[in-house]
PDB file of N, CA and C in Angstrom:
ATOM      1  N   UNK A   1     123.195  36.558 -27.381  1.00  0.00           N
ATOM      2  CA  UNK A   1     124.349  35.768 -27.757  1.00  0.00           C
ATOM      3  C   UNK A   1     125.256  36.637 -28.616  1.00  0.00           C
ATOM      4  N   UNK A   2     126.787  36.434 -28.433  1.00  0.00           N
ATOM      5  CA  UNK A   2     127.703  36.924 -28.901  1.00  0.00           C
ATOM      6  C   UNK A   2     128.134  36.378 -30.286  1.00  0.00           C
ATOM      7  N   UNK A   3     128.018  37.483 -31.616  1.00  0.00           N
ATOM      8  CA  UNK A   3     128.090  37.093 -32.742  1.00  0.00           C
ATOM      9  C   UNK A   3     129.816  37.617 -32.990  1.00  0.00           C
ATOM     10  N   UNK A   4     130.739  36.346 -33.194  1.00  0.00           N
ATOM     11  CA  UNK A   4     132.230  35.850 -33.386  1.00  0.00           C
ATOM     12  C   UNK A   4     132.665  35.859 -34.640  1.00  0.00           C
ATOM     13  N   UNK A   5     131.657  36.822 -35.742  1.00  0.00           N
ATOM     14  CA  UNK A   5     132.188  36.589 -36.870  1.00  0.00           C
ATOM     15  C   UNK A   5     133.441  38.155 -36.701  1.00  0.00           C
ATOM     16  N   UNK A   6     134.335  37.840 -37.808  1.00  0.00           N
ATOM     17  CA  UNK A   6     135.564  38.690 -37.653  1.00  0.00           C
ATOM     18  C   UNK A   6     135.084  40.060 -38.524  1.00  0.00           C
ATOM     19  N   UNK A   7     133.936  40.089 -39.119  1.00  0.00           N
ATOM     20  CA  UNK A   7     133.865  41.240 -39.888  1.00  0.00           C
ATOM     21  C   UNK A   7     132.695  41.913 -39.263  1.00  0.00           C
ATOM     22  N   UNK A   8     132.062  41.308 -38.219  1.00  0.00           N
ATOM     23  CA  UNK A   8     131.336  41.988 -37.522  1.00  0.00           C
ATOM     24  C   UNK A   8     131.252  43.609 -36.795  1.00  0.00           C
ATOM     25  N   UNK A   9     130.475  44.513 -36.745  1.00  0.00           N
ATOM     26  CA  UNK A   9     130.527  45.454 -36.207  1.00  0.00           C
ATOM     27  C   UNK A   9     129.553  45.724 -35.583  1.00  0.00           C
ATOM     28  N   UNK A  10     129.612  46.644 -34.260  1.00  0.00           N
ATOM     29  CA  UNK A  10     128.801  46.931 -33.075  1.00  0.00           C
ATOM     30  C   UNK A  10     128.852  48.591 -33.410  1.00  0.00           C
ATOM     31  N   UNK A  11     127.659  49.009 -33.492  1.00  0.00           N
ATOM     32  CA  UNK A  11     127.288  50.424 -33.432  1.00  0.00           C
ATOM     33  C   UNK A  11     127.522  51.062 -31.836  1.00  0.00           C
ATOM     34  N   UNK A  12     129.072  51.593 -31.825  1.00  0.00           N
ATOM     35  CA  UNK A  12     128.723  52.589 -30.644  1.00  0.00           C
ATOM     36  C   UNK A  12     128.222  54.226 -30.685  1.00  0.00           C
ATOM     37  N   UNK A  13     127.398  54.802 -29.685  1.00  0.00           N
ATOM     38  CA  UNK A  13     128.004  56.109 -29.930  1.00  0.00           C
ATOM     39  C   UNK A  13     128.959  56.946 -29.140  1.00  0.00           C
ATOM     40  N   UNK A  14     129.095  58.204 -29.643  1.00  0.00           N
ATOM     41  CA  UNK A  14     129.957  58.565 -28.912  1.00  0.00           C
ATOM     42  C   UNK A  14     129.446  59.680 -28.532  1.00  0.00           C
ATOM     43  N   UNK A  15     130.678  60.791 -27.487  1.00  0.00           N
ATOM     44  CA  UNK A  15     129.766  61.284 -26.700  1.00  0.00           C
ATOM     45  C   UNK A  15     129.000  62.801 -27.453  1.00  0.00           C
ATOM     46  N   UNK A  16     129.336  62.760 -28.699  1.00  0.00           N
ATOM     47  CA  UNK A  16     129.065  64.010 -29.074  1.00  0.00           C
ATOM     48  C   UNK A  16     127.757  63.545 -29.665  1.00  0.00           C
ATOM     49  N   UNK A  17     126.762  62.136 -29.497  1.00  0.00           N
ATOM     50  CA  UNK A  17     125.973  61.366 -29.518  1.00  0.00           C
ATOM     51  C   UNK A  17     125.709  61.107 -31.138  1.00  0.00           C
ATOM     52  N   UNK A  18     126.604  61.116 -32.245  1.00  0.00           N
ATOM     53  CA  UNK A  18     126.981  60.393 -33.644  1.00  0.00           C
ATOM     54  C   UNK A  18     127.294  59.179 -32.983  1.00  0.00           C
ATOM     55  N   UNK A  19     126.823  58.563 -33.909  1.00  0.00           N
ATOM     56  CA  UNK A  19     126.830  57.132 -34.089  1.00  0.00           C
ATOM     57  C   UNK A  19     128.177  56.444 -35.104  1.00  0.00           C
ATOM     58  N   UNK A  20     129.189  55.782 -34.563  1.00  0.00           N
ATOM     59  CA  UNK A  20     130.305  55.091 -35.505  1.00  0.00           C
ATOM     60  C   UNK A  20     130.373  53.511 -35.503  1.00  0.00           C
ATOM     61  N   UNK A  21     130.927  52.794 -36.374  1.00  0.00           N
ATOM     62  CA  UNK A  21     131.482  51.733 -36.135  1.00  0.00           C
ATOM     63  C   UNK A  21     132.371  51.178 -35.680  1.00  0.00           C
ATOM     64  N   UNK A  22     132.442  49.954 -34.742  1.00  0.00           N
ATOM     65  CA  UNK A  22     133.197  49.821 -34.501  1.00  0.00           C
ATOM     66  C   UNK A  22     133.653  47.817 -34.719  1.00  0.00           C
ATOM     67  N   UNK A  23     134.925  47.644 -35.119  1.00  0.00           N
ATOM     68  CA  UNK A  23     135.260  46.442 -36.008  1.00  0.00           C
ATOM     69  C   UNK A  23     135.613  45.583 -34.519  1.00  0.00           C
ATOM     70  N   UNK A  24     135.092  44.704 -34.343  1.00  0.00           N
ATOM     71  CA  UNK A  24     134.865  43.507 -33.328  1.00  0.00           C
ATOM     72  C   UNK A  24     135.786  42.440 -33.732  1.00  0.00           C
ATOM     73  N   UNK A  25     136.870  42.172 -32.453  1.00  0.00           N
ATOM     74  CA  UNK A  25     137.918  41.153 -32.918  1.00  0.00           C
ATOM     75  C   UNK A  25     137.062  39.927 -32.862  1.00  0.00           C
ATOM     76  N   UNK A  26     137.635  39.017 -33.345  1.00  0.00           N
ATOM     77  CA  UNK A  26     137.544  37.374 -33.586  1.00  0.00           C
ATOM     78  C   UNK A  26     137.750  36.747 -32.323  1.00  0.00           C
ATOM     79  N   UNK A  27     137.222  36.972 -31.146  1.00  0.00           N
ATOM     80  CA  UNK A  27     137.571  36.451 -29.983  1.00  0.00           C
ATOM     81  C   UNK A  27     137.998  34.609 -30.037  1.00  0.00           C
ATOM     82  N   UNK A  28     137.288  33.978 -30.679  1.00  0.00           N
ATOM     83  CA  UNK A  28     137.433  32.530 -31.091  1.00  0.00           C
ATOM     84  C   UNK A  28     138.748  32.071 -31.299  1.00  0.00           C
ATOM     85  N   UNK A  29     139.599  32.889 -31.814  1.00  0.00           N
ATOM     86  CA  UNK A  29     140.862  32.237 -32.774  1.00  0.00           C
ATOM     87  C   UNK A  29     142.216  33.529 -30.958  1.00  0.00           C
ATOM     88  N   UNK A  30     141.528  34.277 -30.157  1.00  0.00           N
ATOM     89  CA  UNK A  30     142.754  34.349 -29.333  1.00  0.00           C
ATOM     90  C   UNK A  30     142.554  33.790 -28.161  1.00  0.00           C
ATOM     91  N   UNK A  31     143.946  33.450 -27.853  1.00  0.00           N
ATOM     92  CA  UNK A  31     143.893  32.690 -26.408  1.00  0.00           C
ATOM     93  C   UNK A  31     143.958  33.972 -25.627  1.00  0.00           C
ATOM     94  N   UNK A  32     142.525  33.395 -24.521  1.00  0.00           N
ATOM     95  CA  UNK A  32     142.352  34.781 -23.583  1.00  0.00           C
ATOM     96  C   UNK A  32     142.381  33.320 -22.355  1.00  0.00           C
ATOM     97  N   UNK A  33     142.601  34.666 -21.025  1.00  0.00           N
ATOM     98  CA  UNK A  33     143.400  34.171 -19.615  1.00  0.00           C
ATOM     99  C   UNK A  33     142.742  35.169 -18.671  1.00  0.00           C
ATOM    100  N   UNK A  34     142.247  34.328 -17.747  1.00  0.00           N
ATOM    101  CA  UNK A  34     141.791  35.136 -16.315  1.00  0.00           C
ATOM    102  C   UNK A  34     142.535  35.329 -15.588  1.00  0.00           C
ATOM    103  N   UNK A  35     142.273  36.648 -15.042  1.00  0.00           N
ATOM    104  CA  UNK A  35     143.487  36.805 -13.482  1.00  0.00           C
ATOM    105  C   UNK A  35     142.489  37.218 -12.488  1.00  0.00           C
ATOM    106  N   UNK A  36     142.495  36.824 -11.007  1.00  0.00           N
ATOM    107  CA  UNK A  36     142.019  38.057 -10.033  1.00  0.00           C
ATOM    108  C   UNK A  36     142.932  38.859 -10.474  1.00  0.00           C
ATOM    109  N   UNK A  37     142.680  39.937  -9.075  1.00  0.00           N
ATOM    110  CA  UNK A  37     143.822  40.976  -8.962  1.00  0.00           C
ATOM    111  C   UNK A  37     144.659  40.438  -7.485  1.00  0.00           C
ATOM    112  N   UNK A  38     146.040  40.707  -7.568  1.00  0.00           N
ATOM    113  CA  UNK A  38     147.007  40.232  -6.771  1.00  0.00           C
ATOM    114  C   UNK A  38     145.874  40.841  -5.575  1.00  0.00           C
ATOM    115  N   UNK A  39     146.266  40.097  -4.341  1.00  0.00           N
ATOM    116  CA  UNK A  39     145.375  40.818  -3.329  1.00  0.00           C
ATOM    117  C   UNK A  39     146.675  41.096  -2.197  1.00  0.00           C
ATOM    118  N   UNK A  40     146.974  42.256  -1.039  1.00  0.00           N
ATOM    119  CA  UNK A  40     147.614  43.165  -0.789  1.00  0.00           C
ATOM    120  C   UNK A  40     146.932  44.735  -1.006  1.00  0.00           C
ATOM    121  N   UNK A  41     147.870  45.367  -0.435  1.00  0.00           N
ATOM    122  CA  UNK A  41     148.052  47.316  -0.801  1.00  0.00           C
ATOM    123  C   UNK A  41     148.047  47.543  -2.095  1.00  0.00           C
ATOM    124  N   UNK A  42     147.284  48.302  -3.100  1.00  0.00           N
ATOM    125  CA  UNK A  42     147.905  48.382  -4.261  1.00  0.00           C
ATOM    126  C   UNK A  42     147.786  49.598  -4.741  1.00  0.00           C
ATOM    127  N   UNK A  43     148.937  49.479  -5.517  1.00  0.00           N
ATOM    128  CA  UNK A  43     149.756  50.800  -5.603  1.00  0.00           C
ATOM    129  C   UNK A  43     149.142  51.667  -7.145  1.00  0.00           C
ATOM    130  N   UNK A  44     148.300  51.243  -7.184  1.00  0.00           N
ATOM    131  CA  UNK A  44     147.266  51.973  -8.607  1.00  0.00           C
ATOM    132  C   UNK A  44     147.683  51.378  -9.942  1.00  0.00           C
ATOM    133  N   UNK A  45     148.924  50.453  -9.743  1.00  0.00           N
ATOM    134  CA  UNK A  45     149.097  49.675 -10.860  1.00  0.00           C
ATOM    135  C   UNK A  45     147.982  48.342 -11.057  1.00  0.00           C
ATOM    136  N   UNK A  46     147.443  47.617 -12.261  1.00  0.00           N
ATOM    137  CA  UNK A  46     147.399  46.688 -12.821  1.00  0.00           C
ATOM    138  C   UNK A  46     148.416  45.598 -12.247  1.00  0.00           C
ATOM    139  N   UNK A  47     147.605  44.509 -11.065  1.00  0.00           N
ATOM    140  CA  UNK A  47     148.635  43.459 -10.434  1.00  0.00           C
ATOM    141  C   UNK A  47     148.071  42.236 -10.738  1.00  0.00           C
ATOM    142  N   UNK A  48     148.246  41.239 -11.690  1.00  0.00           N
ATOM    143  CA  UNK A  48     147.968  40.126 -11.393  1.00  0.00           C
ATOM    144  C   UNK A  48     147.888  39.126 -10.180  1.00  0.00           C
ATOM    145  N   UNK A  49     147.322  38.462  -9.932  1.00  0.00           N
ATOM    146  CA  UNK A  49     146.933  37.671  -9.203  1.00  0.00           C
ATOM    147  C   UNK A  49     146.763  36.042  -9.767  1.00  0.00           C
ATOM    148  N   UNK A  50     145.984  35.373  -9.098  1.00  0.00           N
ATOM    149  CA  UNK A  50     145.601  33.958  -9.224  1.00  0.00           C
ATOM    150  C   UNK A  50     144.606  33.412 -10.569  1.00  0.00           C
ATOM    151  N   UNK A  51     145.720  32.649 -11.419  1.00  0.00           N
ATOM    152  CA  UNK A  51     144.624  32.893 -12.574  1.00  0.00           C
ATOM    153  C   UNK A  51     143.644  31.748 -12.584  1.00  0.00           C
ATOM    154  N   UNK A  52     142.632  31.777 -13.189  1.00  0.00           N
ATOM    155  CA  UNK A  52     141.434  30.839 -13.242  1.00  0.00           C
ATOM    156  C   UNK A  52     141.093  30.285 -14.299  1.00  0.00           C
ATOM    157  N   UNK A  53     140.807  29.210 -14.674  1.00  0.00           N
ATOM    158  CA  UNK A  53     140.606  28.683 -16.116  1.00  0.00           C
ATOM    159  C   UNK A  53     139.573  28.645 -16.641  1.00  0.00           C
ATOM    160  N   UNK A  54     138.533  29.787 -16.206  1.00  0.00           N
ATOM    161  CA  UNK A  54     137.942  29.999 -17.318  1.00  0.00           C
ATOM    162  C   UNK A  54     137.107  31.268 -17.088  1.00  0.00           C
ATOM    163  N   UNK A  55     136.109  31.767 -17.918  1.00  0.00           N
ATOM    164  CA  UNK A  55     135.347  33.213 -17.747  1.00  0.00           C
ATOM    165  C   UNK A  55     134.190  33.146 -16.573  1.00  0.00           C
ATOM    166  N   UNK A  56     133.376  32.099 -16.427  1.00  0.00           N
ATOM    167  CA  UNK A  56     132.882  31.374 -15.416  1.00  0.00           C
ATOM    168  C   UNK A  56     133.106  31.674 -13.897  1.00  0.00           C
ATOM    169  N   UNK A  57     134.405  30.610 -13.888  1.00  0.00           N
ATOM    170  CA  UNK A  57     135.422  30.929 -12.879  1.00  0.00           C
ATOM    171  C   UNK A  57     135.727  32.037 -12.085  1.00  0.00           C
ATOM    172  N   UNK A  58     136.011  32.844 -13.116  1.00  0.00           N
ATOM    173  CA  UNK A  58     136.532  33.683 -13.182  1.00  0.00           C
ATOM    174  C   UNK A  58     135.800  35.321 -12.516  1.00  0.00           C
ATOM    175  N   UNK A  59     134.242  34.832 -12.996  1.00  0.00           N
ATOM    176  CA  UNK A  59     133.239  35.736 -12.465  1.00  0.00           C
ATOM    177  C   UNK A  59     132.940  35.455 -11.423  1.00  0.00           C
ATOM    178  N   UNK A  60     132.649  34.311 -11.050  1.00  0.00           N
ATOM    179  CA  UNK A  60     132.009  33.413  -9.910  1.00  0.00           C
ATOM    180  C   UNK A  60     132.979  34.218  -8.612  1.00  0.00           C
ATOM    181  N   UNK A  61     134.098  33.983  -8.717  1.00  0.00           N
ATOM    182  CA  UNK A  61     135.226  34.689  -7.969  1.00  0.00           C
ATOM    183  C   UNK A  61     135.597  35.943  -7.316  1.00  0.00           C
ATOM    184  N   UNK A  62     135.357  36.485  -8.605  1.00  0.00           N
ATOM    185  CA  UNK A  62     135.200  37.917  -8.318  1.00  0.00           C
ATOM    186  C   UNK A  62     134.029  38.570  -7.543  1.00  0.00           C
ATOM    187  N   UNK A  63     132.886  37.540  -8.036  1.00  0.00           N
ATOM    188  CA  UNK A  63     131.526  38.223  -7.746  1.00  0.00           C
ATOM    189  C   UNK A  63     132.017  37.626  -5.796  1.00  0.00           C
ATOM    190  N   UNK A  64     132.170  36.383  -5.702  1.00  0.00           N
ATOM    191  CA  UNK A  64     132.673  36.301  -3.921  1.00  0.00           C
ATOM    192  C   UNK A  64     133.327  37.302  -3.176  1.00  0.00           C
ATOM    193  N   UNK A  65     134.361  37.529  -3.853  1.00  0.00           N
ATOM    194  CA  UNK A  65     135.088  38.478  -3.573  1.00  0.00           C
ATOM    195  C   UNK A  65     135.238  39.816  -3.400  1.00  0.00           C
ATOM    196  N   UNK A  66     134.076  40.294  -4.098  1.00  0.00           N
ATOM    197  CA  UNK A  66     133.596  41.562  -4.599  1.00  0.00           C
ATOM    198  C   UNK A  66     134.802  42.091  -4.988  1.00  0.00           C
ATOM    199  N   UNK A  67     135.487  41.947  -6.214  1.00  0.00           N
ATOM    200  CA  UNK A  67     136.376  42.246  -6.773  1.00  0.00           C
ATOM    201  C   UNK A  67     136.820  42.249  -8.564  1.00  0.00           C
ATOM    202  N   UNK A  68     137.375  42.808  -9.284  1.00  0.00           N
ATOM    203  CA  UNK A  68     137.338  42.882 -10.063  1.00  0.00           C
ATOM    204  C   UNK A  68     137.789  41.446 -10.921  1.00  0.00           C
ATOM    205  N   UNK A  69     137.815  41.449 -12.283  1.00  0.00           N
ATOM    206  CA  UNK A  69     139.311  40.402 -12.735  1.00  0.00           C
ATOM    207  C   UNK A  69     139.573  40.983 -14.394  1.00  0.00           C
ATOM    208  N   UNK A  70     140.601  40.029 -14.347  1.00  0.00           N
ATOM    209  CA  UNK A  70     141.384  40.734 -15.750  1.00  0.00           C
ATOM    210  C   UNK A  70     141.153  39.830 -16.682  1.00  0.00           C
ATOM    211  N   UNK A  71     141.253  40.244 -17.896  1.00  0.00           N
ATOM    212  CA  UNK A  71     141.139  38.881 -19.111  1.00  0.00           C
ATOM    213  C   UNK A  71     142.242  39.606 -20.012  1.00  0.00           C
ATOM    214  N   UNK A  72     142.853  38.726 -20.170  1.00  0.00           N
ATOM    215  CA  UNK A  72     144.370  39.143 -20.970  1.00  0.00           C
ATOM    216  C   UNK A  72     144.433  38.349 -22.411  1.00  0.00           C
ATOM    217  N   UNK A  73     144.186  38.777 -23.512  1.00  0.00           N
ATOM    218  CA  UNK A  73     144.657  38.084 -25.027  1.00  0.00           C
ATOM    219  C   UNK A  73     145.979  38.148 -24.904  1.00  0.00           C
ATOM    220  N   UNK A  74     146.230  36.779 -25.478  1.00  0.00           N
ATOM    221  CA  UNK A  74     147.376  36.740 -25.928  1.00  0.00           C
ATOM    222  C   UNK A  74     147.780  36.931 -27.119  1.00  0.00           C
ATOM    223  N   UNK A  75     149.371  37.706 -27.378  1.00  0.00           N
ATOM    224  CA  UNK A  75     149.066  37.521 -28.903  1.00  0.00           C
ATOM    225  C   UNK A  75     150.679  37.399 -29.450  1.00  0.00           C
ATOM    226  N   UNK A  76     151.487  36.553 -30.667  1.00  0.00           N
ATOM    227  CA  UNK A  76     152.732  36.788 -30.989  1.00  0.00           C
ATOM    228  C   UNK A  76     152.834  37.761 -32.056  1.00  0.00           C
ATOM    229  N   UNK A  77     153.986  38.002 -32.138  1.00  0.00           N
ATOM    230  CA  UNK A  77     154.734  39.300 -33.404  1.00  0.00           C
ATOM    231  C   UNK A  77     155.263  38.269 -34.242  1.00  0.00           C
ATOM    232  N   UNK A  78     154.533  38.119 -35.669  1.00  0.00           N
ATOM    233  CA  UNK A  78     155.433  37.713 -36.913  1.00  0.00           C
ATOM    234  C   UNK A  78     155.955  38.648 -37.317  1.00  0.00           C
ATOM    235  N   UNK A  79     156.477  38.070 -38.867  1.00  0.00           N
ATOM    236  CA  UNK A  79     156.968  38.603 -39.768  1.00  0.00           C
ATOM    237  C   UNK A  79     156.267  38.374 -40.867  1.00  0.00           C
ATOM    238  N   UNK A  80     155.424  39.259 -41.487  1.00  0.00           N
ATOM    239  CA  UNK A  80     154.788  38.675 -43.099  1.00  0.00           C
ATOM    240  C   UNK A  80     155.199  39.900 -44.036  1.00  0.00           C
ATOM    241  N   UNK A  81     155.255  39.205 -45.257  1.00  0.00           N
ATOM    242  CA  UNK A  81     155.956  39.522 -46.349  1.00  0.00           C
ATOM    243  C   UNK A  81     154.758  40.180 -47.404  1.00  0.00           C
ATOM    244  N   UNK A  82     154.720  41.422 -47.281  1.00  0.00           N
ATOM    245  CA  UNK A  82     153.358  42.360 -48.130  1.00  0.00           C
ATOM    246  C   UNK A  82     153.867  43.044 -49.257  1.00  0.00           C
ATOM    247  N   UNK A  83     154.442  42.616 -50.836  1.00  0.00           N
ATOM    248  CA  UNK A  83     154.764  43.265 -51.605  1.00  0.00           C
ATOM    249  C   UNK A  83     156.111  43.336 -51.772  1.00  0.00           C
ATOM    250  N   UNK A  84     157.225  42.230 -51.019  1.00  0.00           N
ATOM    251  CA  UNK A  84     158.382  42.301 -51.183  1.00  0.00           C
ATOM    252  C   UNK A  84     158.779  43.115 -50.003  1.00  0.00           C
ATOM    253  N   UNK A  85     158.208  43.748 -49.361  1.00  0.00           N
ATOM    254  CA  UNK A  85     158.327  44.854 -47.782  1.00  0.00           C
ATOM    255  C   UNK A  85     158.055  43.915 -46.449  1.00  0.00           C
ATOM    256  N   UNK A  86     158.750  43.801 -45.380  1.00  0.00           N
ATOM    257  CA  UNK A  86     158.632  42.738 -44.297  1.00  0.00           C
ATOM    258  C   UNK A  86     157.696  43.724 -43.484  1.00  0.00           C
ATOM    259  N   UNK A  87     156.412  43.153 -42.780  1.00  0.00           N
ATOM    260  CA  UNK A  87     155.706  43.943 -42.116  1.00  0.00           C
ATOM    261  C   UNK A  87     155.638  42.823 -40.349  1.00  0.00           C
ATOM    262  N   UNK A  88     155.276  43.584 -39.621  1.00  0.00           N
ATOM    263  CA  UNK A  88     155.433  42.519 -38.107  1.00  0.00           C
ATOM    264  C   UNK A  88     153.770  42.555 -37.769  1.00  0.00           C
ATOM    265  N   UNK A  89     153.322  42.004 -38.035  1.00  0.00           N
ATOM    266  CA  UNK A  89     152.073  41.644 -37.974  1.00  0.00           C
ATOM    267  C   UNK A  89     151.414  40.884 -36.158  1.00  0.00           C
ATOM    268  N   UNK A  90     150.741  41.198 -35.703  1.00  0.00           N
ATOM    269  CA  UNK A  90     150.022  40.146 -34.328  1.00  0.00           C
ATOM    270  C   UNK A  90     149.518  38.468 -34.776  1.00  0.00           C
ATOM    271  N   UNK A  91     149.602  37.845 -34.391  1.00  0.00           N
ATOM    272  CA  UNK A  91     148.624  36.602 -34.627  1.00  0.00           C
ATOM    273  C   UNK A  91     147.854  35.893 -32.949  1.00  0.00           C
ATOM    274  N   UNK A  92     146.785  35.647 -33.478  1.00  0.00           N
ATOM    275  CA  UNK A  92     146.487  34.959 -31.445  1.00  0.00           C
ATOM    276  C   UNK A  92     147.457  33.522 -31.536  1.00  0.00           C
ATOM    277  N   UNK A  93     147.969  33.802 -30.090  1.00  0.00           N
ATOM    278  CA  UNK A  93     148.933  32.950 -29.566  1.00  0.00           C
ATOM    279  C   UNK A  93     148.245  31.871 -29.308  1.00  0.00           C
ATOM    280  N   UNK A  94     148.746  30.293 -29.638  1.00  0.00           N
ATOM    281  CA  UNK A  94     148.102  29.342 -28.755  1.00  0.00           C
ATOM    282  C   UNK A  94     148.261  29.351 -27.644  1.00  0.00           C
ATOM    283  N   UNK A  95     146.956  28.274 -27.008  1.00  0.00           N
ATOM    284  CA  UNK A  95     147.302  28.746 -25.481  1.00  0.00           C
ATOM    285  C   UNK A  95     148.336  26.989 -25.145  1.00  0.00           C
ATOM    286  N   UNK A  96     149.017  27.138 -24.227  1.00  0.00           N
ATOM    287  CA  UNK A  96     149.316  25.830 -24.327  1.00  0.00           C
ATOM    288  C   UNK A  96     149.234  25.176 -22.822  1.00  0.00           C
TER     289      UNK A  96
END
């Protein structure tokens, strides 16, 4: 089971085989979105396709299909105020 706390960290290594941390977003608080991939010729770009409402779905689909899928966070640009200095900060977008 997947631990959702925001200060959480997952030990990866890397390839020079040291061991670092790495800081694990808050998946809980962003709105995330399934896509297949557009189906057609494709041109080596990233194509959306048919989205699915949920991760489930979303696998179930792909795994038919033998095909990949996308999961996209959403996220908006504020404005917060750090010391009298305006900084543009991310926040997770609702989903609506």
């Amino acid at each position: 089971m997947e631990n959702k706390s925001a200060s959480a960290t997952q030990p990866i290594t890397t390839d020079d085989g040291a061991t670092a941390r790495r800081k694990r977003r808050n998946s809980a608080d962003v709105a995330l979105r399934y896509f297949l991939p557009k189906t057609g010729p494709s041109s080596g770009a990233v194509e959306l396709g048919q989205e699915v409402a949920s991760e489930g779905e979303a696998l179930i689909e792909a795994f038919k299909h033998g095909q990949q899928f996308y999961t996209v966070a959403v996220w908006k640009a504020v404005p917060e105020v750090n010391g009298g200095s305006p900084v543009i900060v991310k926040q997770p977008a609702t989903q609506k």
